[in-house]
Every structure is written in C-alpha cells, then in structure tokens.
Protein backbone atom coordinates (compact mmCIF):
# COMPACT_ATOMS: atom_id res chain seq x y z
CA UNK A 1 100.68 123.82 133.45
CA UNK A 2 101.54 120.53 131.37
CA UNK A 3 103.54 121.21 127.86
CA UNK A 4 102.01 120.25 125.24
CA UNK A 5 103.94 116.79 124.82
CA UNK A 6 102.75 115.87 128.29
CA UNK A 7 99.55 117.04 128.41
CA UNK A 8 96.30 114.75 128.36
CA UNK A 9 95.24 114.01 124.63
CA UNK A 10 92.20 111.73 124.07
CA UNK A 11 91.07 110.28 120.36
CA UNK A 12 88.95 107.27 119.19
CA UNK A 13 91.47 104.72 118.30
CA UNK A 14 89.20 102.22 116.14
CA UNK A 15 88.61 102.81 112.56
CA UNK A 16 85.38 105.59 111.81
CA UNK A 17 81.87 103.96 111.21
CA UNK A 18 79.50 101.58 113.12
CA UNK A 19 81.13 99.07 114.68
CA UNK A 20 80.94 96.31 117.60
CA UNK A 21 83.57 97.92 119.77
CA UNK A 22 84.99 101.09 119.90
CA UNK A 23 87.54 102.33 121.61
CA UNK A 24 88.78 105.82 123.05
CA UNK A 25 92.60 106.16 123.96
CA UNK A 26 93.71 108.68 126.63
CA UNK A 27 97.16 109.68 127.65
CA UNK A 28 98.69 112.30 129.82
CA UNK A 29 100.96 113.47 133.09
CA UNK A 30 97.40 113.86 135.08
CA UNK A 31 95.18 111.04 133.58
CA UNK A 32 94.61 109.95 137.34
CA UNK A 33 91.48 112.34 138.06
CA UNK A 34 90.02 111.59 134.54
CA UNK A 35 89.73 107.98 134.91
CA UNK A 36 88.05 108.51 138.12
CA UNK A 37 85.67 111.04 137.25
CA UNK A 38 84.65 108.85 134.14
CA UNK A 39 85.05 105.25 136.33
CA UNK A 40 83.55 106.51 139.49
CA UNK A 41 86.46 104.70 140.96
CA UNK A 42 90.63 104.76 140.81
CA UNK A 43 91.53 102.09 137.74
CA UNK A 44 92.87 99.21 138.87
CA UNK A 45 96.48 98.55 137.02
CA UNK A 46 96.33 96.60 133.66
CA UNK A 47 93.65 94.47 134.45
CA UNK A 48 90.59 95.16 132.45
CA UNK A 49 87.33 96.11 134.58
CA UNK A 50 83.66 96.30 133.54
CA UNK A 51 82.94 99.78 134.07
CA UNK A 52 80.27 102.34 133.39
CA UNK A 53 81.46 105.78 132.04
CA UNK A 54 79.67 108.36 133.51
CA UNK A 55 78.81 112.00 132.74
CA UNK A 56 79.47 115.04 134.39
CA UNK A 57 75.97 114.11 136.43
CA UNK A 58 76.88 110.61 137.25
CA UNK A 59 74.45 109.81 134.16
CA UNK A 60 75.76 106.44 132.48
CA UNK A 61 77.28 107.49 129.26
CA UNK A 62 78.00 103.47 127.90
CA UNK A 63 79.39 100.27 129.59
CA UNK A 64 82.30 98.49 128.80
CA UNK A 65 86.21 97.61 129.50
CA UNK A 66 88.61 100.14 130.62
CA UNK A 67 92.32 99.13 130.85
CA UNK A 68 94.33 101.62 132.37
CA UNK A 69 98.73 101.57 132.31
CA UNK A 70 100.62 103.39 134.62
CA UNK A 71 103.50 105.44 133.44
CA UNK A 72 106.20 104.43 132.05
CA UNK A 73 104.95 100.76 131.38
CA UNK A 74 102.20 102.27 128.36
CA UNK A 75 102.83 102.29 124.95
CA UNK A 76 103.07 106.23 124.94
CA UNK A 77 105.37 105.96 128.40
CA UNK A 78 102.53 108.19 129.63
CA UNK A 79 99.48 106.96 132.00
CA UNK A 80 97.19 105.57 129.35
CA UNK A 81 93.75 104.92 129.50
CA UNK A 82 91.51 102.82 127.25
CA UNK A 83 88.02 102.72 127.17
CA UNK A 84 86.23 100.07 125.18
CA UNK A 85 82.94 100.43 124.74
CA UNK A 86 80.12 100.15 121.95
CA UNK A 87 80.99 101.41 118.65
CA UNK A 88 78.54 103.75 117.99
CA UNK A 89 79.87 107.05 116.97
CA UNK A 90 77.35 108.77 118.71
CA UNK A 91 78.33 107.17 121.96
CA UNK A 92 82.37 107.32 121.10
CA UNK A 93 81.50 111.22 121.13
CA UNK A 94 79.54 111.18 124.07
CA UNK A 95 82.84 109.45 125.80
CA UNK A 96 85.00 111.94 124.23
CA UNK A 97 83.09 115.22 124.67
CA UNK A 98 83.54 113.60 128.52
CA UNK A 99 87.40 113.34 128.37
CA UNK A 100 87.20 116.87 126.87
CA UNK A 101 85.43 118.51 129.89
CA UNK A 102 87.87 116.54 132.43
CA UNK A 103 91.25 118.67 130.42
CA UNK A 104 91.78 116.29 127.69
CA UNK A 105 92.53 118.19 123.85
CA UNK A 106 91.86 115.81 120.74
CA UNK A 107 94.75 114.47 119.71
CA UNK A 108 96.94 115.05 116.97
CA UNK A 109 97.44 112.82 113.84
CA UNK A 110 100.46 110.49 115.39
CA UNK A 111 100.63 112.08 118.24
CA UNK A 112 100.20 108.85 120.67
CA UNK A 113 103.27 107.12 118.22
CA UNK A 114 105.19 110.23 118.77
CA UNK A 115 104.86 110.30 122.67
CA UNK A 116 106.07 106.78 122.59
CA UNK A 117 109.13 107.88 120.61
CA UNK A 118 109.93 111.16 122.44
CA UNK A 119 109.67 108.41 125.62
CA UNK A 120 112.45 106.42 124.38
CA UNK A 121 109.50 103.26 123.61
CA UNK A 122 110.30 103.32 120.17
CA UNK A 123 113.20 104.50 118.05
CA UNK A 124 111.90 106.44 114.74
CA UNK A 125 112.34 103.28 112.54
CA UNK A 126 109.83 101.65 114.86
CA UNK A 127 107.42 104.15 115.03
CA UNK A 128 107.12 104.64 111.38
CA UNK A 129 106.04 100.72 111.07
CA UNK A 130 103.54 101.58 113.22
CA UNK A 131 101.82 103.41 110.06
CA UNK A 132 103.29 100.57 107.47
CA UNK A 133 101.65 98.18 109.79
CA UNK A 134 98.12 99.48 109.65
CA UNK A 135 99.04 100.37 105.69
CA UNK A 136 100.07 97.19 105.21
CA UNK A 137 98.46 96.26 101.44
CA UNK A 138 99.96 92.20 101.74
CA UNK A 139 100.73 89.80 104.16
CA UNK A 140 104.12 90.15 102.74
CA UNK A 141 104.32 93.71 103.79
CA UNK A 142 102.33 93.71 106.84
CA UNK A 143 105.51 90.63 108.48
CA UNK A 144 107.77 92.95 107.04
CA UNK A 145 106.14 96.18 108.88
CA UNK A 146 105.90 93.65 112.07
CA UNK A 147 109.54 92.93 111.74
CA UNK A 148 110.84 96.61 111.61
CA UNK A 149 107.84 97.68 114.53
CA UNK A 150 109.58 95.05 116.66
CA UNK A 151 113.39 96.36 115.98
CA UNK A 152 114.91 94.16 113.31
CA UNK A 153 115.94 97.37 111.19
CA UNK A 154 116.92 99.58 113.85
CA UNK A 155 119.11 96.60 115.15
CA UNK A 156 120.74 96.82 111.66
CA UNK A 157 121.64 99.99 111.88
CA UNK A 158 122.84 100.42 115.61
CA UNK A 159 125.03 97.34 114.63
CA UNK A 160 126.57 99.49 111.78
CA UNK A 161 126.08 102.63 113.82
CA UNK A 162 128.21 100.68 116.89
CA UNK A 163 131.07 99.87 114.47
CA UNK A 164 131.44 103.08 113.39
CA UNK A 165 131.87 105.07 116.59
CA UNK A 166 134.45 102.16 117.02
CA UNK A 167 136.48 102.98 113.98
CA UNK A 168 136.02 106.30 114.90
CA UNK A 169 137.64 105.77 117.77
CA UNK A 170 141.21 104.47 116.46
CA UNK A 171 140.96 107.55 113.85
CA UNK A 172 140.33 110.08 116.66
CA UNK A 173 143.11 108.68 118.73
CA UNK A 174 145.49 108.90 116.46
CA UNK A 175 144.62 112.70 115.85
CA UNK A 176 144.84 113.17 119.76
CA UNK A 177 148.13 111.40 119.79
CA UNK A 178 150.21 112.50 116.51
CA UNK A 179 153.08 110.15 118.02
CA UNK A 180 150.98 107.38 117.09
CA UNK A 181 151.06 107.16 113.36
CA UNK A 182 149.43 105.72 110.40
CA UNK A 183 150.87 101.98 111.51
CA UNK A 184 148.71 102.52 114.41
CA UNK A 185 145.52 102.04 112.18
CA UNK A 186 146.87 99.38 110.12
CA UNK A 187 148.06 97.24 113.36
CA UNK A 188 144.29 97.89 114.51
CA UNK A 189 143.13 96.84 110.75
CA UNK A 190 141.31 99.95 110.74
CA UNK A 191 140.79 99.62 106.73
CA UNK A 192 139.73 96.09 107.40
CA UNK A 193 137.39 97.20 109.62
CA UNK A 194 136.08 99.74 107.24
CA UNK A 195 135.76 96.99 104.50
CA UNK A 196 133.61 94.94 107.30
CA UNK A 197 130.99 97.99 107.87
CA UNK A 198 130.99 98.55 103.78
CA UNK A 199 130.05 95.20 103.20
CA UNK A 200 127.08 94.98 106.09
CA UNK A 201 125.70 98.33 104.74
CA UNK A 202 125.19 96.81 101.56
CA UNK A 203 123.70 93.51 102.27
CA UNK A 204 121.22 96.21 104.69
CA UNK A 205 120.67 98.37 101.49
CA UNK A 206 119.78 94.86 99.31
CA UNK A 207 117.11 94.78 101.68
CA UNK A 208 115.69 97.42 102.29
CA UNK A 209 115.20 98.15 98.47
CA UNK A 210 113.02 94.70 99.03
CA UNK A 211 111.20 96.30 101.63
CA UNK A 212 110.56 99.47 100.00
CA UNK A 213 109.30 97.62 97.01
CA UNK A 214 106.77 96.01 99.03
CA UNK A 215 105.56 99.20 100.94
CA UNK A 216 105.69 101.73 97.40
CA UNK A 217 105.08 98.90 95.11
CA UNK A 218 105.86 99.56 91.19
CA UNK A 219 103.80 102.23 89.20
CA UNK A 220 103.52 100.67 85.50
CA UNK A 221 102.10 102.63 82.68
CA UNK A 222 100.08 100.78 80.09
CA UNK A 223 100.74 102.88 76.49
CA UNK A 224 100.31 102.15 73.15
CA UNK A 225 97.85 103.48 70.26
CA UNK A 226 94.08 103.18 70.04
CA UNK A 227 92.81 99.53 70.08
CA UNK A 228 95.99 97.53 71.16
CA UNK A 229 93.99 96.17 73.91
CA UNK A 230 95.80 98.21 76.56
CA UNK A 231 92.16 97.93 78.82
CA UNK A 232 91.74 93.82 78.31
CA UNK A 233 95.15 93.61 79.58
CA UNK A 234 94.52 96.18 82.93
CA UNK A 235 91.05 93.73 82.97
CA UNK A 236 93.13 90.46 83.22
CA UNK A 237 96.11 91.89 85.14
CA UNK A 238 92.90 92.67 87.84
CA UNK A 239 90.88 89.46 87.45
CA UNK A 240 88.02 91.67 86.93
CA UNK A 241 86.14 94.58 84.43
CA UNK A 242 87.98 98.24 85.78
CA UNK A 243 88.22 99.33 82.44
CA UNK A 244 85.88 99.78 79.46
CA UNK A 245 86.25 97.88 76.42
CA UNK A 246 85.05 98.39 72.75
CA UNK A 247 86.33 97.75 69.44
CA UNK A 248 85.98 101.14 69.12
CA UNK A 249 89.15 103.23 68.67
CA UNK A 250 89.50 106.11 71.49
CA UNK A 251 87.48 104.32 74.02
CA UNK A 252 89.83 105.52 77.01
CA UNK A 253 89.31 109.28 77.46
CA UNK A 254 91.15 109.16 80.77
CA UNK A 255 93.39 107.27 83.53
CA UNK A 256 91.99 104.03 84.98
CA UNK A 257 94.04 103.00 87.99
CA UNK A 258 94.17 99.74 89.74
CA UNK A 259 96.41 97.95 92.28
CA UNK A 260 96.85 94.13 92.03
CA UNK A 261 99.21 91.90 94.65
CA UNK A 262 102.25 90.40 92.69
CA UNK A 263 104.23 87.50 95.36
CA UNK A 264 103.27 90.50 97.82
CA UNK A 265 104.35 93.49 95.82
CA UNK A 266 101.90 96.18 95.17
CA UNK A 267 101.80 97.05 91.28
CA UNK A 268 99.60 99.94 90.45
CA UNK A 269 98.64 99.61 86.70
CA UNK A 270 97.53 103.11 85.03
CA UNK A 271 95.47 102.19 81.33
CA UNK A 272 95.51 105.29 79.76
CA UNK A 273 94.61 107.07 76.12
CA UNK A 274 95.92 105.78 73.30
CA UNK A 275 98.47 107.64 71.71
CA UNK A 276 97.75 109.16 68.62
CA UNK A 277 96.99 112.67 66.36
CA UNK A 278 93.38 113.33 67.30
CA UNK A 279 91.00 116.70 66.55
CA UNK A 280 88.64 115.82 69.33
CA UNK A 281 89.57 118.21 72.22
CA UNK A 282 88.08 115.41 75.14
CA UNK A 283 90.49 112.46 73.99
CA UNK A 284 93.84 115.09 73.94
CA UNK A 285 93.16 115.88 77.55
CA UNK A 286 93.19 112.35 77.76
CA UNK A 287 96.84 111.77 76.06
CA UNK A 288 98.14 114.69 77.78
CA UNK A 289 97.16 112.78 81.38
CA UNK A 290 98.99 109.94 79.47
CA UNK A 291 102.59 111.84 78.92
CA UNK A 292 101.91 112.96 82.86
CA UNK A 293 101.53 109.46 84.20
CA UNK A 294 104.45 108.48 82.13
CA UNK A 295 106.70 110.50 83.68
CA UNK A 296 105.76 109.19 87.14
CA UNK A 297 105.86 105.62 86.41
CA UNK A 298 107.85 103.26 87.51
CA UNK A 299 108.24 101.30 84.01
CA UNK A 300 106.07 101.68 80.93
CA UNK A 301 104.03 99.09 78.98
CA UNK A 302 104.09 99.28 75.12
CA UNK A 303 101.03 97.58 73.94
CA UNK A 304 101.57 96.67 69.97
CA UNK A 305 99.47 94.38 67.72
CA UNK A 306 101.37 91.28 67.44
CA UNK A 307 99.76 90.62 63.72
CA UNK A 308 101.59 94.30 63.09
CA UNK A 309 104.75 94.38 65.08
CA UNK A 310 106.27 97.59 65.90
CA UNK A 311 105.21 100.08 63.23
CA UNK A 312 106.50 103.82 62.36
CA UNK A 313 103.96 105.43 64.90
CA UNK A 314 105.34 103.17 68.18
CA UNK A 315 108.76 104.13 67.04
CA UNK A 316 107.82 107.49 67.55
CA UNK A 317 106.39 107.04 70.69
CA UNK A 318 109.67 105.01 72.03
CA UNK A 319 111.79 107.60 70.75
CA UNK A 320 109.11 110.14 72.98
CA UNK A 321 110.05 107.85 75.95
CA UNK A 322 112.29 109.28 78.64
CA UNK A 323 115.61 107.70 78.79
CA UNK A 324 115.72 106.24 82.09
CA UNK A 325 112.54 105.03 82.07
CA UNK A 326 112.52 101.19 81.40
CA UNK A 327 110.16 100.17 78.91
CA UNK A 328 108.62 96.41 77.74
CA UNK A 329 107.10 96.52 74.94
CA UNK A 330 104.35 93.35 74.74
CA UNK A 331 102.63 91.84 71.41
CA UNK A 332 99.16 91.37 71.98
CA UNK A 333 96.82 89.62 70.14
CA UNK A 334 98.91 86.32 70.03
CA UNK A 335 95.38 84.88 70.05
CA UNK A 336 94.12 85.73 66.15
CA UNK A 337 97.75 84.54 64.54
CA UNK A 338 100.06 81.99 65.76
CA UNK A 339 102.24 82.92 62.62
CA UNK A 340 103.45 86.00 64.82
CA UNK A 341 103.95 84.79 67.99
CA UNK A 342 107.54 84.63 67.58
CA UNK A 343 109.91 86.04 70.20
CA UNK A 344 112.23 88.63 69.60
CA UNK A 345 114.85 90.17 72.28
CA UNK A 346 112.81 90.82 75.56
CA UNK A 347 109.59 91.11 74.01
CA UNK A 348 106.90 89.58 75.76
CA UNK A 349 104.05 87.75 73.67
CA UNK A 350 100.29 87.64 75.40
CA UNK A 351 96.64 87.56 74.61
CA UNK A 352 94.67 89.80 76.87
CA UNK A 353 91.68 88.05 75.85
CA UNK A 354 92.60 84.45 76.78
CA UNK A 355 95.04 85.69 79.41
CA UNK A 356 97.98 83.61 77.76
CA UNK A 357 101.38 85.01 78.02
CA UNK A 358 99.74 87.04 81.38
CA UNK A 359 101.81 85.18 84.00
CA UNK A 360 105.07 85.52 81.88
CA UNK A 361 104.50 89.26 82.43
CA UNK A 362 104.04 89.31 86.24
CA UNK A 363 107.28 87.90 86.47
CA UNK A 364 108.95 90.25 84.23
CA UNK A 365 107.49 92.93 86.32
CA UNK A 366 108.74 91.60 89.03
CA UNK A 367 112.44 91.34 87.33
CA UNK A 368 112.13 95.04 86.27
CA UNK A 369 111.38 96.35 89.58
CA UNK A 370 114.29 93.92 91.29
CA UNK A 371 112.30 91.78 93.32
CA UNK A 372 114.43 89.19 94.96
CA UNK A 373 112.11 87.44 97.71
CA UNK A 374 114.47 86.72 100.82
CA UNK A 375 112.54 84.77 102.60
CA UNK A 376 111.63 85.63 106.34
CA UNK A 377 114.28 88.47 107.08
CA UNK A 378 113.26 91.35 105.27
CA UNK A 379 111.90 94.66 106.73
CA UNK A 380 109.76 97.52 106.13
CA UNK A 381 111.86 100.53 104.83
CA UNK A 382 111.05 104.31 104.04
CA UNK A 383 112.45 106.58 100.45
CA UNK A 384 114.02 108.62 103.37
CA UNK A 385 115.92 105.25 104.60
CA UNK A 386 116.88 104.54 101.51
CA UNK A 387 118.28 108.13 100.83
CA UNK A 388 119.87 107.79 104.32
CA UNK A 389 121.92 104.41 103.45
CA UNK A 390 122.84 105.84 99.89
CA UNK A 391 124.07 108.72 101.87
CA UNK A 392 126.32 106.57 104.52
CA UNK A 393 127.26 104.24 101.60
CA UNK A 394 128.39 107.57 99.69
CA UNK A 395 130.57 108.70 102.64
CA UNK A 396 132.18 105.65 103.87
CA UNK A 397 133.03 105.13 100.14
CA UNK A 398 135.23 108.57 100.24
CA UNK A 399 136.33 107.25 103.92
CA UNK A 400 137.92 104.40 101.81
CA UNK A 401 139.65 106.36 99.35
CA UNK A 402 141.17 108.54 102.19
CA UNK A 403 144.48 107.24 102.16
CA UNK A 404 146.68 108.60 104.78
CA UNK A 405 144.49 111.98 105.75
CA UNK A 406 142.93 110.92 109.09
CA UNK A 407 141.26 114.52 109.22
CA UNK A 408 138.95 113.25 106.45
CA UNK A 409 138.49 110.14 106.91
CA UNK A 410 137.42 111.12 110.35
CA UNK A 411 134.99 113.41 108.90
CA UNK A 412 133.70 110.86 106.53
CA UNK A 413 132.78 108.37 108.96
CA UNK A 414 131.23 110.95 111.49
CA UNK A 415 128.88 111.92 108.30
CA UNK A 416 128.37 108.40 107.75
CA UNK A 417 127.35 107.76 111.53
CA UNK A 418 125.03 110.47 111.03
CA UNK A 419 123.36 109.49 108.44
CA UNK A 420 122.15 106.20 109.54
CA UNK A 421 121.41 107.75 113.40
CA UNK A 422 118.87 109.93 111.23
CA UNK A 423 116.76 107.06 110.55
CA UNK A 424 116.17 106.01 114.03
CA UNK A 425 115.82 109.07 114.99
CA UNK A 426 119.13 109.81 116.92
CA UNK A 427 120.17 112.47 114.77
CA UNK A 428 117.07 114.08 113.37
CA UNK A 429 115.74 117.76 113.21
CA UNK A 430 112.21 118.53 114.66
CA UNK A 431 110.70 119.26 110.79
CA UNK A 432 111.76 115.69 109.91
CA UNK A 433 109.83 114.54 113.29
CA UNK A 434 106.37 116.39 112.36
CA UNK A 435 106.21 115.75 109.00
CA UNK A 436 106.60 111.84 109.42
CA UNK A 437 103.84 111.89 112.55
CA UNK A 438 101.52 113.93 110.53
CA UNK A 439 100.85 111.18 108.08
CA UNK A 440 99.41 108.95 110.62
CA UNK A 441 95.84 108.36 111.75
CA UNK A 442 94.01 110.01 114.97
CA UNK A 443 94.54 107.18 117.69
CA UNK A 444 97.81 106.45 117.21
C-alpha cells in the first residue's frame, strides 16, 4: 500500500469560479492506470494531447489537454498528470469525482509544493515563494517571490552555510589534534574568515528586511481626536471614498482598513475612532478597537488641526502611546491657514482635502518602515527567516568574542550553521514543515 506522501492526490489547480479553462492536477507512485482509465489510452510523455476524459462507462466526461510527466522530471518528482479542460465547476467535479474512483484522495492544502520539497525539487526557501508568488500584492513583490522560487536566497545561504562547515573544519581539527594549537587558526586566518561570513550575513539580512517589507508591508494607524480629518486622509492615501466623512464629530464608530501600493510596498492604513471622553456606549467600543489596532501597528499617525497645533488632549494621547512604537504626528488642515503651516521637527504639514503635503507623507512612510529600494537583487523573505538570520548573526557574534576556547566557538558556529540550514529546510522539525504547507492553496 502507498504511504501517504506517495500516494495519488488529485485537486483542481485553477482558482474557484467559472472560468475558460480549468485544470485538475494529479500526482502519485501509480498514476499510470489512472491516466489510462480517464484517456482511454497510455499518455504520451510531456507532449500535450487532445483527449476526452471518460467515465467509469466510457461516457465522455469533457475534452481537452492532458500533459502527463514521468517521475522524477514533474514538479512534485512524482508522475504528474494534468488535465485541462473547461472551467466549469460542475465539470472540474465530474473529472475529479473520476480521479477519486480510480484511488486518488483530494489533496491537501500544499501538499503538491510539499512533495516537490520532500523530492529534493525545491529547498524550503523555494517552496515557500511558491505561496509569495501567487500572494504576490506588487510587481515589486511578485520579481522578488520569482527570484527566491528560482534559488537566489537559498544560494545566499548555502554560500554562508558552505563557509561555515569550512571554518568549522579548522576549529574541529584543532580539537582532534591538541598538538596543533591556537597558531594553527590564525595561520589559516580563521578569525578573518569569521569576519568574511559576518559581513555576508549582514548585507543578506539588509535584504531580506527589504523583502519582508514588501511581502508584510507596514500596518499604520491613523489616530487623533474627533474631526481631525483622520477619514479624508485614509480617502486620499486610497485615491478613492473607503471611509465616511462628515463634519460631524464621532463619525467613525469602527476600523476602516485599506491597503494602498507605496514604490511596491504594501501599507495597510487602519482610520479608526477618534479619541476622546464619550457617554455613548457604540463610539467607546469604537476607541477601544482603536487602543487594539494601536498596539499592532506598525507606526501610528497623529492627526492634529494645524490651525490648533498640539493641544493638552494629544499630549495625553502621546504620552498613552507605547514606547517603541514610532509615531508622526501630521498637521492637517494646512488648507484653511497658511499662517500655520510652519514646520517644526519631523512634523509633516498636509491638507487631506486638496491632497497637498500627501506625497511628502508616502515617503516618510517609507523612511519609517526602512525602505531602501535595491534595485533588481532583492528576494522574498519570511518573519521565520528573519528570526533565523538574527539567530546565526547572534551566534557567530559570541563565535567572535570566543577568544582562545575552541570548544565554544565550535559550538557557536555549529548553532549558527543550523540556524540558517533551518530556512531551507536542511535542519527543520516536521511541525515547522506542516504548519508552513498548510497555509497554501488546494493545487499546489
């Protein structure tokens, strides 16, 4: 009996709905009698054939393209089957129901993407692109996502990965051979060395903080009291009406959420109640969903009244503010008195209504969340890359302080190497494994 990571798993691999074309992905050990049965004939070898899929009767089921690959030249490293046909979902179930009486299970979410990593077709760096590639919100991210799907991170990190097992090398043998001492490393420059891989992981950190930003994006929090103009602004951040607006004090009872594309970087804006002492039970629900979206954002928005500048009550909401949470505050209003529009510190100076001052504040977004565009090298990254690289970083840090005791240093660098094997996949337990593939879409 086939395991369950070789057994044959069938899904519809294009997007749910009506469509022109659908298509149903097989892949399993013993695909060979399924294609037939459904064909009527054995599948000709990566060449794509105008087929009818047939029922259990020999009754036509649809007609359309199947593409079969042989094992282990498939994206899965599996014999893998593809049946194009019309996009119906009435007919993609009629093809899968099919596959389902030939032995086929449904497949999992991820669970093709998985069988090409537990195939040695992809590394784990390149199979989590797969999803960031799909996800991709920008162009920006999606040549980023391309990048890492077709190895330029997981080259990265075998490079570092590579020089580490070779420093580890000139420790080790100098623990094996107690003869050889300390002037053994330094002939070998085995501190240079170290410098070397310190340096690389950095610039490979730099980056990957650029391609997180562009997969997470930034999470701003627009704040402020009642009538600041906290909605026009989420309105002209958009380019459209999301939000409601009245002169009327209170108007935003809850969160109104909306993403907008900065130079390719995903900023979520959150417009929320204003901030003040209220009776009415309906608009403190609505400043209580205010402190909560404060305390996940990325950087908060302080809307004041540029004619009043900041008064007693936005003191008392900065003082409110957590500490690490980086704050701008913005005069609005710059429109109905010039006299005010003066700048002071960092303070940013805009009319929501006439959108001046708007494009000054994209940029310092930007600047807050450390976007540095680097042109056509960066690549997709992960939180749990990030933590991995922090984690190396950490280690070969204490490997440099490590003065004459090889046994640590040793053990520093081995904890380093594992750390960045984890996010290919080298050096990763089987929890890590299912709760990355679980977050992918059925069909891949």
């Amino acid at each position: 009996m086939a395991s369950k990571d070789n057994d044959t798993i069938a899904a519809v691999a294009t997007a749910p709905g009506r469509g022109g074309i659908g298509v149903v992905r097989v892949s399993g050990s013993q695909l060979a009698p399924l294609a037939k049965a459904i064909l009527g004939q054995e599948p000709r070898p990566r060449i794509a054939q105008l087929c009818r899929f047939r029922g259990n009767q020999g009754d036509v089921l649809d007609e359309g393209i199947a593409l079969y690959f042989p094992a282990p030249h498939s994206f899965t490293g599996e014999d893998v089957l593809e049946l194009q046909g019309h996009g119906g979902p009435a007919v993609l179930q009629l093809i899968m129901s099919r596959c389902f009486e030939l032995g086929a299970r449904p497949a999992q979410a991820g669970e093709f993407t998985r069988r090409a990593y537990l195939n040695d077709k992809l590394d784990l760096a390149q199979a989590e692109s797969v999803a960031d590639l799909i996800d991709a919100a920008s162009t920006e991210a999606a040549r980023c996502a391309l990048r890492s799907l077709t190895g330029e991170f997981s080259r990265r990190i075998h490079e570092l990965v590579e020089a580490l097992i070779n420093l580890r090398m000139l420790v080790e043998a100098t623990l094996d051979f107690p003869e050889e001492d300390v002037d053994f490393l330094k002939a070998a420059d085995a501190f240079g060395k170290l410098t070397a891989i310190q340096t690389a992981l950095e610039k490979t950190r730099k980056e990957a903080r650029q391609g997180s930003l562009l997969r997470e994006g930034v999470q701003a929090v627009l704040i402020g009291q009642p009538n600041v103009g906290k909605s026009s602004l989420l309105n002209q951040l958009a380019g459209q009406d999301v939000a409601i607006v009245t002169p009327v004090a209170g108007t935003t009872r809850d969160t109104v959420r909306e993403t907008i594309q900065i130079q390719g970087v995903p900023l979520h804006i959150i417009d929320t109640a204003g901030l003040r002492e209220t009776e009415d039970e309906i608009e403190r629900i609505g400043i209580a969903r205010t402190w909560e979206a404060i305390r996940q954002a990325s950087v908060a928005l302080l809307l004041v009244d540029a004619q009043h500048g900041i008064t007693a009550a936005e003191q008392e909401i900065i003082v409110a503010l957590p500490n690490t949470l980086p704050l701008l505050t913005i005069h609005n209003k710059i429109d109905l008195n010039q006299e005010h529009h003066r700048k002071q510190g960092n303070d940013l100076y805009l009319s929501a209504k006439t959108g001046e001052g708007v494009e000054a504040l994209r940029t310092e977004l930007l600047k807050i969340a450390g976007w540095q565009p680097e042109g056509e090298g960066l690549f997709m990254a992960r939180d749990r890359h990030l933590d991995a690289l922090a984690q190396a970083a950490r280690h070969i840090e204490q490997a440099s302080q490590s003065g004459d005791r090889l046994e640590f240093l040793a053990e520093e660098l081995r904890l380093a190497q594992n750390a960045l094997s984890a996010i290919t996949g080298e050096f990763s337990a089987d929890d890590l494994l299912g709760e990355i593939f679980s977050r992918f879409c059925i069909g891949k």
